[in-house]
C-alpha atoms as a PDB file:
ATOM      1  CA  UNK A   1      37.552 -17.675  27.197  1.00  0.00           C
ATOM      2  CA  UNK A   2      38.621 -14.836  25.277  1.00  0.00           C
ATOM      3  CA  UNK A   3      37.644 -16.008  21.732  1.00  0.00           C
ATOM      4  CA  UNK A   4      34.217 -17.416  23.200  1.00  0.00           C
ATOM      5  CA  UNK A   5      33.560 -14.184  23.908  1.00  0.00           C
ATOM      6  CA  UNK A   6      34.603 -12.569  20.826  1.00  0.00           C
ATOM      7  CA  UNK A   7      33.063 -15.110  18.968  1.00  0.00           C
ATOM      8  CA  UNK A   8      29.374 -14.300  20.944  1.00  0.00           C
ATOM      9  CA  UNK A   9      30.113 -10.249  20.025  1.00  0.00           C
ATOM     10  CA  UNK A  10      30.620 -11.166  16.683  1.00  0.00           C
ATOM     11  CA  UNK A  11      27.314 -13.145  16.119  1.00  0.00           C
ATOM     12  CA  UNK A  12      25.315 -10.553  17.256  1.00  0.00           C
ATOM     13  CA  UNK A  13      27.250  -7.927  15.331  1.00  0.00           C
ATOM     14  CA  UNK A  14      26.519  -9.671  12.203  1.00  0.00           C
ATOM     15  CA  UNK A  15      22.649  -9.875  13.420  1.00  0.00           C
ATOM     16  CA  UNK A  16      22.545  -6.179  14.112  1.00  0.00           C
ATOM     17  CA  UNK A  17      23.809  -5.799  10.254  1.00  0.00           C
ATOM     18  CA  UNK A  18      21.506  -8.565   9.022  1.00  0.00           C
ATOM     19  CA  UNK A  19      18.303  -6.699  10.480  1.00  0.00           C
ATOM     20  CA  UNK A  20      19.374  -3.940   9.768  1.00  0.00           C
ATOM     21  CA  UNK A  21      18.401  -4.317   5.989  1.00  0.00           C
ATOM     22  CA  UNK A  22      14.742  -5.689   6.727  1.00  0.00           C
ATOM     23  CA  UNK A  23      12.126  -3.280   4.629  1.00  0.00           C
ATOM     24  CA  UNK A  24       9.815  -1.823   6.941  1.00  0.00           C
ATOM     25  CA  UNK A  25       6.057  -1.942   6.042  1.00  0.00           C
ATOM     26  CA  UNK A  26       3.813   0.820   4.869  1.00  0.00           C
ATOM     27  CA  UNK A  27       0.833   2.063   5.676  1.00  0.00           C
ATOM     28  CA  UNK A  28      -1.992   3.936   4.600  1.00  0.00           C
ATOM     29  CA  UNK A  29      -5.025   4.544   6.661  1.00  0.00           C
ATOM     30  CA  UNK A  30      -7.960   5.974   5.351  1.00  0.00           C
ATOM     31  CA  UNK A  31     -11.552   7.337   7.431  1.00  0.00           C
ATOM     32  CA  UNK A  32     -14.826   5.906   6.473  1.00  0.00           C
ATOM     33  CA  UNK A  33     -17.645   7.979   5.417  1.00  0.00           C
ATOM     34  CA  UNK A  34     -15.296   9.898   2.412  1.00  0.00           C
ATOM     35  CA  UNK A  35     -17.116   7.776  -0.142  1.00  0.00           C
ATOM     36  CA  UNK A  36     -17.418   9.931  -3.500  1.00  0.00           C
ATOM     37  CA  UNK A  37     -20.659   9.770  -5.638  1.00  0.00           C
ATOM     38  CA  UNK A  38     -20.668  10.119  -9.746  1.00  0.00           C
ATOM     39  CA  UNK A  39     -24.403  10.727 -10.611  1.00  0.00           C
ATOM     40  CA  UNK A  40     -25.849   8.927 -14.024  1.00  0.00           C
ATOM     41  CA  UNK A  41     -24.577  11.231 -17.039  1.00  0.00           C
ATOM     42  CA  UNK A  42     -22.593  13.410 -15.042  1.00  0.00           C
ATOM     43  CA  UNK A  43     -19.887  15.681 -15.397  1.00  0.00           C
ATOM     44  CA  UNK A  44     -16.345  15.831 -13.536  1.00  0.00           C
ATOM     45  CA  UNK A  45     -18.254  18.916 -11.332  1.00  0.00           C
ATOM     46  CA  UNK A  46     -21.164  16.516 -10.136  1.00  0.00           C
ATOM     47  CA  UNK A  47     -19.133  14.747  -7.906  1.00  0.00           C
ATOM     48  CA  UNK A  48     -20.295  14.829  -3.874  1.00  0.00           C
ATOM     49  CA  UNK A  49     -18.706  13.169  -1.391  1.00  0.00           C
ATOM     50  CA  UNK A  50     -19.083  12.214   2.199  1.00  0.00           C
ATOM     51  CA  UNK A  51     -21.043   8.861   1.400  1.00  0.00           C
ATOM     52  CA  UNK A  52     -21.800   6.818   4.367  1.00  0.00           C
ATOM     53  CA  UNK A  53     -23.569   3.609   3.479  1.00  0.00           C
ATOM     54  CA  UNK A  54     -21.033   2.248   0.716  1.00  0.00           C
ATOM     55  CA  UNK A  55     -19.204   0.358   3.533  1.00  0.00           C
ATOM     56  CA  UNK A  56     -18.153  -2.456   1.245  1.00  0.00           C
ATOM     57  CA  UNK A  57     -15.928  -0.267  -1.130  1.00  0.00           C
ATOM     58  CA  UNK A  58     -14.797   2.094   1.772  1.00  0.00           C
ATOM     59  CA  UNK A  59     -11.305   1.779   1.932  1.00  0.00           C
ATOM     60  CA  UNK A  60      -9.870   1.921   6.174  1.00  0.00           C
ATOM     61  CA  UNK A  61      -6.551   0.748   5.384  1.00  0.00           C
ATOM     62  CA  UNK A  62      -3.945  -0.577   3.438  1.00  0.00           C
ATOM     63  CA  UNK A  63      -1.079  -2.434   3.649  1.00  0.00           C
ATOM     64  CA  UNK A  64       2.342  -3.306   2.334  1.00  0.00           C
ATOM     65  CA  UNK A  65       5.144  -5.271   3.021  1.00  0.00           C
ATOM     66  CA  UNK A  66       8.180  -7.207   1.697  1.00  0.00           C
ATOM     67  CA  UNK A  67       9.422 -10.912   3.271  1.00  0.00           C
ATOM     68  CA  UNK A  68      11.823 -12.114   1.812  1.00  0.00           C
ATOM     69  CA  UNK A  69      10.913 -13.341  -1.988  1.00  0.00           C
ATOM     70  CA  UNK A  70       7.544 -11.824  -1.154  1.00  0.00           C
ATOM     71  CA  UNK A  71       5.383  -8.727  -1.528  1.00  0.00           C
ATOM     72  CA  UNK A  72       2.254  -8.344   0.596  1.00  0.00           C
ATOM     73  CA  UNK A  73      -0.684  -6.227  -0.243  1.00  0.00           C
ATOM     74  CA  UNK A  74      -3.828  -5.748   2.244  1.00  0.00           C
ATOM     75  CA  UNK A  75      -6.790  -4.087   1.347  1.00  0.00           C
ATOM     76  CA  UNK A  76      -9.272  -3.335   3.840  1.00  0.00           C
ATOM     77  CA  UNK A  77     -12.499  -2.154   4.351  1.00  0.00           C
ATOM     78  CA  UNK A  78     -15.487  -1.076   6.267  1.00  0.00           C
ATOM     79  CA  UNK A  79     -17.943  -3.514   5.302  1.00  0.00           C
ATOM     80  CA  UNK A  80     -17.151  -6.603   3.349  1.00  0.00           C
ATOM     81  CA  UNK A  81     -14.988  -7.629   0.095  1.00  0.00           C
ATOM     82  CA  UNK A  82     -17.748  -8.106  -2.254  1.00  0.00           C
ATOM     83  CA  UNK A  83     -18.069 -10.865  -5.138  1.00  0.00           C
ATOM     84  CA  UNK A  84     -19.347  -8.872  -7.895  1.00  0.00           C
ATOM     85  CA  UNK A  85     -18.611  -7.932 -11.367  1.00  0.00           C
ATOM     86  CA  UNK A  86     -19.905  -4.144 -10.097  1.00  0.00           C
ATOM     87  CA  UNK A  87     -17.271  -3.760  -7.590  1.00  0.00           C
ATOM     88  CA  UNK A  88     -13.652  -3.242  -8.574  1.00  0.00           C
ATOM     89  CA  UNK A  89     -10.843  -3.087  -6.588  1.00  0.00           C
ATOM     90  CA  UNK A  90      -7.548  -2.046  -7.105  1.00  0.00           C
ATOM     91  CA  UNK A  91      -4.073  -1.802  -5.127  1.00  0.00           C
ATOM     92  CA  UNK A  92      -0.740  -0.391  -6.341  1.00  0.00           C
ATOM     93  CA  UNK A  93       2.652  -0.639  -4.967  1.00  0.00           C
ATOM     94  CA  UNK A  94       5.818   1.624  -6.277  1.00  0.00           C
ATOM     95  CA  UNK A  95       9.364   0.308  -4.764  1.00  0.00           C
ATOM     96  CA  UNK A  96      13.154   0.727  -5.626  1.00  0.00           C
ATOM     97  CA  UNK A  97      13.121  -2.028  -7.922  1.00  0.00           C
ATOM     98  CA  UNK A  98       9.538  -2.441  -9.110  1.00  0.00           C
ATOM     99  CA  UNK A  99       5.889  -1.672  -9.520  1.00  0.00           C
ATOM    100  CA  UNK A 100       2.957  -3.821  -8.900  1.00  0.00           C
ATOM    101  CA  UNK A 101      -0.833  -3.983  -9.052  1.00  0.00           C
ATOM    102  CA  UNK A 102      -3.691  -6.217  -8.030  1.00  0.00           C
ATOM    103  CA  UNK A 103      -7.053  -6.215  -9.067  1.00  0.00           C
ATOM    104  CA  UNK A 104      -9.944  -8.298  -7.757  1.00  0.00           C
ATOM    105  CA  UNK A 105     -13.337  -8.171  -9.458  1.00  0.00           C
ATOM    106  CA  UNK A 106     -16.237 -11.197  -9.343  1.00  0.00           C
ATOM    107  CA  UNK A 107     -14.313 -13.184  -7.680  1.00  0.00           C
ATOM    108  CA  UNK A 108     -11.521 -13.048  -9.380  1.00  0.00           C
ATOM    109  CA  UNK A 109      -7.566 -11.647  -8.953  1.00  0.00           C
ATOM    110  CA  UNK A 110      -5.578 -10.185 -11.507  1.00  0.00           C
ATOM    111  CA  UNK A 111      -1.752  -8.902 -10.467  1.00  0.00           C
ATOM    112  CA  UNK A 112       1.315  -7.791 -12.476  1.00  0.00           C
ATOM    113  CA  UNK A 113       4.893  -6.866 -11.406  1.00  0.00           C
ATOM    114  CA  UNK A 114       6.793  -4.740 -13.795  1.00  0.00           C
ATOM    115  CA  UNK A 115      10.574  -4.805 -12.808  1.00  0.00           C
ATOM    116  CA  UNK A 116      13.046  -1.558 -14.423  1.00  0.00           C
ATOM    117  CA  UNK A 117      14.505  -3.576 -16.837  1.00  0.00           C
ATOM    118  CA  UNK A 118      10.927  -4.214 -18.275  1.00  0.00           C
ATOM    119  CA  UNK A 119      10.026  -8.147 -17.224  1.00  0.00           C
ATOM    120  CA  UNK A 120       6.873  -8.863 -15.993  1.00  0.00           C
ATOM    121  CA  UNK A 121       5.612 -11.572 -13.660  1.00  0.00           C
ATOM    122  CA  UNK A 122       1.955 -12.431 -12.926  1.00  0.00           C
ATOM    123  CA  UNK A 123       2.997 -14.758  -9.872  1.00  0.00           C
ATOM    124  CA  UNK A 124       0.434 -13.451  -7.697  1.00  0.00           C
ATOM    125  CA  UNK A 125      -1.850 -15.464  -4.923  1.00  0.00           C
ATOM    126  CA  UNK A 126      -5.143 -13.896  -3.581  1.00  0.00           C
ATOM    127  CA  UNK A 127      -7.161 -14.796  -0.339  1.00  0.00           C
ATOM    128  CA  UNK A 128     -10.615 -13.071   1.148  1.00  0.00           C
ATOM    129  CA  UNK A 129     -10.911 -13.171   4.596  1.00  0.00           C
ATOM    130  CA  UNK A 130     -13.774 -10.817   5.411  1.00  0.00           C
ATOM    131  CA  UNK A 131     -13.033  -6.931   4.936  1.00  0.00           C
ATOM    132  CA  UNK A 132      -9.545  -8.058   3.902  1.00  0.00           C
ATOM    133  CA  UNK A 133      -8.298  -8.906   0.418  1.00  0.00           C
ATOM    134  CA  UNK A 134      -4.708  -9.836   0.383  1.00  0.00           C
ATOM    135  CA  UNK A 135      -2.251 -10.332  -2.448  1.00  0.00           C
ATOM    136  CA  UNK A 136       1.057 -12.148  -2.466  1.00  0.00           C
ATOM    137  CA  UNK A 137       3.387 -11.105  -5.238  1.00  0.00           C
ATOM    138  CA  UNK A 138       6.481 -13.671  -5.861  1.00  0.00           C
ATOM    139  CA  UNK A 139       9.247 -11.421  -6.693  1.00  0.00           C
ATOM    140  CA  UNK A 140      12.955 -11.860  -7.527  1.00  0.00           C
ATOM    141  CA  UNK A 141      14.334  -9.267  -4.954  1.00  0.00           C
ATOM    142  CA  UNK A 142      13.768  -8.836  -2.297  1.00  0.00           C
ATOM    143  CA  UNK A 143      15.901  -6.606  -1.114  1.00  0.00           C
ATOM    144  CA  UNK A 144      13.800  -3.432  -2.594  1.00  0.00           C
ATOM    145  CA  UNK A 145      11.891  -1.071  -0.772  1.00  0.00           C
ATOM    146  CA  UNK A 146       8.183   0.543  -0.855  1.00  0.00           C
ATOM    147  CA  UNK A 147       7.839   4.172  -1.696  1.00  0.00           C
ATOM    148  CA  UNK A 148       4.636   4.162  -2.698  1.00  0.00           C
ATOM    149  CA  UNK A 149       1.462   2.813  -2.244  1.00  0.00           C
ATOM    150  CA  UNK A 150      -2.167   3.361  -2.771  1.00  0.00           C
ATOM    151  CA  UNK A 151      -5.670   2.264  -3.647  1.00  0.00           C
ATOM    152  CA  UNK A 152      -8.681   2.804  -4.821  1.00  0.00           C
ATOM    153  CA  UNK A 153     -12.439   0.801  -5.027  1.00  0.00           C
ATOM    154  CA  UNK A 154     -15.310   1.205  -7.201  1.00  0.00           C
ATOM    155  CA  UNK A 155     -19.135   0.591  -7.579  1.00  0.00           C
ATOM    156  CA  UNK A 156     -20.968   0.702 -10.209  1.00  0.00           C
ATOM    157  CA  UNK A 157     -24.441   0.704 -10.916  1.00  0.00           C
ATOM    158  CA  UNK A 158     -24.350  -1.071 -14.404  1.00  0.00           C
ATOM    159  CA  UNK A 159     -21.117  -2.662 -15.930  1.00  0.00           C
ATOM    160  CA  UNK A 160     -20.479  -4.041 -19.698  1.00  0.00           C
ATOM    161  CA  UNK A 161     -20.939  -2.686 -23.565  1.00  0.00           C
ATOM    162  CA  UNK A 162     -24.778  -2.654 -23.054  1.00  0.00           C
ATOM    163  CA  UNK A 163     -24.886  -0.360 -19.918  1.00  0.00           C
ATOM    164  CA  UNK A 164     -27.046   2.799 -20.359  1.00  0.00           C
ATOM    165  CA  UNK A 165     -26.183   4.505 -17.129  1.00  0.00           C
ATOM    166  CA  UNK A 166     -22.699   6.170 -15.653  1.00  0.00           C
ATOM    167  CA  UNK A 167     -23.380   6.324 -12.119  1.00  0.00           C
ATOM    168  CA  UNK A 168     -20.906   4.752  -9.991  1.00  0.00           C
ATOM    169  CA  UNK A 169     -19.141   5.334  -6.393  1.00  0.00           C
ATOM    170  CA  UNK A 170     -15.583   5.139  -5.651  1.00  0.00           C
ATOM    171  CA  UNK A 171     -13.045   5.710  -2.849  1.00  0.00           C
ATOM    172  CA  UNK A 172      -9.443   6.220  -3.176  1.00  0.00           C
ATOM    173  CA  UNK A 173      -6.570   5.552  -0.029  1.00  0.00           C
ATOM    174  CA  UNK A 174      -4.843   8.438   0.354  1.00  0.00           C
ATOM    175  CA  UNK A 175      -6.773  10.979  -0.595  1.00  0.00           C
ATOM    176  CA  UNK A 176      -4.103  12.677  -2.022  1.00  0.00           C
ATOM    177  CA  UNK A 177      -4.895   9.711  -5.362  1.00  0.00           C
ATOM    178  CA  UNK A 178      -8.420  11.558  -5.601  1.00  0.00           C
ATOM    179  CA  UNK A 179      -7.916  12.526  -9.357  1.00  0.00           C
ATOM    180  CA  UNK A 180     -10.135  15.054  -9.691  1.00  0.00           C
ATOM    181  CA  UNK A 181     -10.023  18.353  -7.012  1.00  0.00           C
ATOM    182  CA  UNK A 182     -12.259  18.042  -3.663  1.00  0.00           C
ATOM    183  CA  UNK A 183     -12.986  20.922  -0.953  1.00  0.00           C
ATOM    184  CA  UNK A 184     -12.969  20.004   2.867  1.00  0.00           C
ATOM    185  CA  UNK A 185     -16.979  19.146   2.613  1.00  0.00           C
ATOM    186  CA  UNK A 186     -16.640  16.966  -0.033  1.00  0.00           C
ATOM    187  CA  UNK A 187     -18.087  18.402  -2.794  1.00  0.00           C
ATOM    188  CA  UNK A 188     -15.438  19.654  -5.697  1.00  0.00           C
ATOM    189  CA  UNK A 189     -14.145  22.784  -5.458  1.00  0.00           C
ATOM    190  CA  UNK A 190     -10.540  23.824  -5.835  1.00  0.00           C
ATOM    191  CA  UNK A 191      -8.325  22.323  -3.041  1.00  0.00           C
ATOM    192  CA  UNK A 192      -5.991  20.013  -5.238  1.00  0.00           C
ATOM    193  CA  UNK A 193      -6.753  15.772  -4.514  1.00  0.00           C
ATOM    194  CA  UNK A 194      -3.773  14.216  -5.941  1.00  0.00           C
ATOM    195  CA  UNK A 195      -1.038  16.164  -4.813  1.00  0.00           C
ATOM    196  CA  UNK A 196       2.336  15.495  -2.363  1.00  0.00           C
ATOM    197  CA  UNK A 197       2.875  12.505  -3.845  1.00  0.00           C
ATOM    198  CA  UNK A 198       0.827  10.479  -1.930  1.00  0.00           C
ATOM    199  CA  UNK A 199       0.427  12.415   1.056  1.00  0.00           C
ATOM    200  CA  UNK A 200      -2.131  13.850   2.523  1.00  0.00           C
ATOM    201  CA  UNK A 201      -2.882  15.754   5.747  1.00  0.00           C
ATOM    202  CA  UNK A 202      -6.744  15.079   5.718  1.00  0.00           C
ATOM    203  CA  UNK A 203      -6.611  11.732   8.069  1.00  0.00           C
ATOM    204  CA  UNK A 204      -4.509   9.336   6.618  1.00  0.00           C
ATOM    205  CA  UNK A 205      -1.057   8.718   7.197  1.00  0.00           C
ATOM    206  CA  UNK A 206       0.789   7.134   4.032  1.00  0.00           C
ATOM    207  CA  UNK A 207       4.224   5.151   4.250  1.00  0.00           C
ATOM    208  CA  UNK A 208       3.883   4.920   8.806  1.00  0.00           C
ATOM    209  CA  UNK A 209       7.390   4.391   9.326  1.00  0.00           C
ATOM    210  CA  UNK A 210      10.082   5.452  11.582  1.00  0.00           C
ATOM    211  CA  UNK A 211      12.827   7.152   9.332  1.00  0.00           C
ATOM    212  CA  UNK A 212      16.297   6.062   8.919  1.00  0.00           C
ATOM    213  CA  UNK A 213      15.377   3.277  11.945  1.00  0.00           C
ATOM    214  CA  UNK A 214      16.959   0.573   9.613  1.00  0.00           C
ATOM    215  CA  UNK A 215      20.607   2.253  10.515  1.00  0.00           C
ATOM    216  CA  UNK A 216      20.507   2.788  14.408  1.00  0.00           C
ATOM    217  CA  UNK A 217      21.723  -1.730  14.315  1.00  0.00           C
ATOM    218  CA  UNK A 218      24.224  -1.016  11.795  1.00  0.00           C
ATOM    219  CA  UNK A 219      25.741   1.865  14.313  1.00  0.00           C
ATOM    220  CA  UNK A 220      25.646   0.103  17.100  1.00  0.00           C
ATOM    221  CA  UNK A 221      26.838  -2.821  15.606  1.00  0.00           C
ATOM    222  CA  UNK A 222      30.129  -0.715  14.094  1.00  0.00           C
ATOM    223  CA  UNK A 223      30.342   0.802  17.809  1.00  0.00           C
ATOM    224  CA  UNK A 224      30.810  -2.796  19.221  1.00  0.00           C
ATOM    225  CA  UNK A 225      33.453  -3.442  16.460  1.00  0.00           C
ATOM    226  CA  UNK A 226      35.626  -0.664  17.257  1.00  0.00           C
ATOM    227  CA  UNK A 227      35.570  -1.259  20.742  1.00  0.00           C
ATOM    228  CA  UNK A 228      36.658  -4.655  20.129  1.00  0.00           C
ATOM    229  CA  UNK A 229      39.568  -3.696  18.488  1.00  0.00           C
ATOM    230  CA  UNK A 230      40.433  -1.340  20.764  1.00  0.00           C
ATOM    231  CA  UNK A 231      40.525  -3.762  23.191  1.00  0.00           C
ATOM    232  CA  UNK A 232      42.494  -6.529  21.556  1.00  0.00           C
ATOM    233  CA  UNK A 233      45.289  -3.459  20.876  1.00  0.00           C
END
């Protein structure tokens, strides 16, 4: 009866440690409405923000994860993800062991993973599903962890060598990726866009995770242990 039990303690003991070691996802959320507008032939100082009826490249959210041999990336936003060589979108992803990016553009996906010891895999699967692009990256470990991740959409009014205008919209998740510097109004001014490394205090939350979570199982798993043996002394 005796090594039934112990047997039973030690099964879940080795769960706790197992789960322990899942990645835990990462979000960024981003409002609607923050838009930014590039006039035709304008400078870095004619940027205005606050644009409210680009719903298709406004950014709400997006999303990472890893599973396993498997990197997801969602992309979501307002309106809907838009078939056009004049929209771009774009989705990068920073972990322990990699980076990643995904770009989808007239119906088409383009990803790349560059590990640190330089190789690069292209494995990547795309699906549309409304306001939701997603990308599936088939990596080699999958034991790494997200530390960063952001995105950023664009519109433009004319694309190619023969275009004779600049104007274009764009809208980055976090805010923080703005690269050029934005006041609380949206129109530039001094307050720094790209700063805290991904942060931002403005309305969205970057990386929503509980910290150091992943090691409450791996206590309570070394608590059962040690009261095992005290017990079998």
């Amino acid at each position: 009866m005796k090594r039934w039990i112990y047997g039973v303690v030690c099964s879940v003991v080795i769960v706790l440690i197992g789960t322990s070691f899942t990645v835990a996802a990462e979000t960024v959320t981003d409002p609607t409405g923050d838009v930014w507008h590039h006039p035709n032939n304008g400078t870095e100082g004619s940027w205005s923000g606050t644009v409210t009826n680009k719903p298709n490249i406004d950014i709400t959210q997006i999303f990472g994860t890893v599973k396993g041999k498997q990197l997801i990336i969602n992309l979501t936003v307002a309106g809907t993800i838009q078939y056009s060589s004049q929209v771009d979108y774009w989705a990068y992803c920073n972990t322990t062991y990699m980076s990643c990016n995904m770009n989808w553009v007239n119906g088409v996906g383009y990803g790349s993973v560059f590990d640190k010891y330089g190789g690069v895999n292209s494995n990547v699967t795309f699906t549309v599903s409304g306001n939701k692009l997603s990308a599936v990256f088939y990596i080699y470990n999958g034991s790494t962890t997200i530390v960063d991740l952001w995105g950023k959409v664009a519109e433009y009014v004319q694309v190619g060598p023969g275009a004779t205008t600049r104007e274009w919209w764009g809208d980055w998740a976090p805010d923080s990726k703005i690269p050029f510097n934005t006041t609380q109004n949206g129109n530039p001014g001094t307050n720094p866009g790209n700063t805290n490394n991904g942060n931002t205090s403005s309305g969205n939350n970057a990386g929503k995770k509980t910290p150091g979570f992943e090691v409450l199982p791996v206590i309570a798993a070394v608590a059962i242990a040690t009261i095992l043996l005290r017990r079998r002394r």
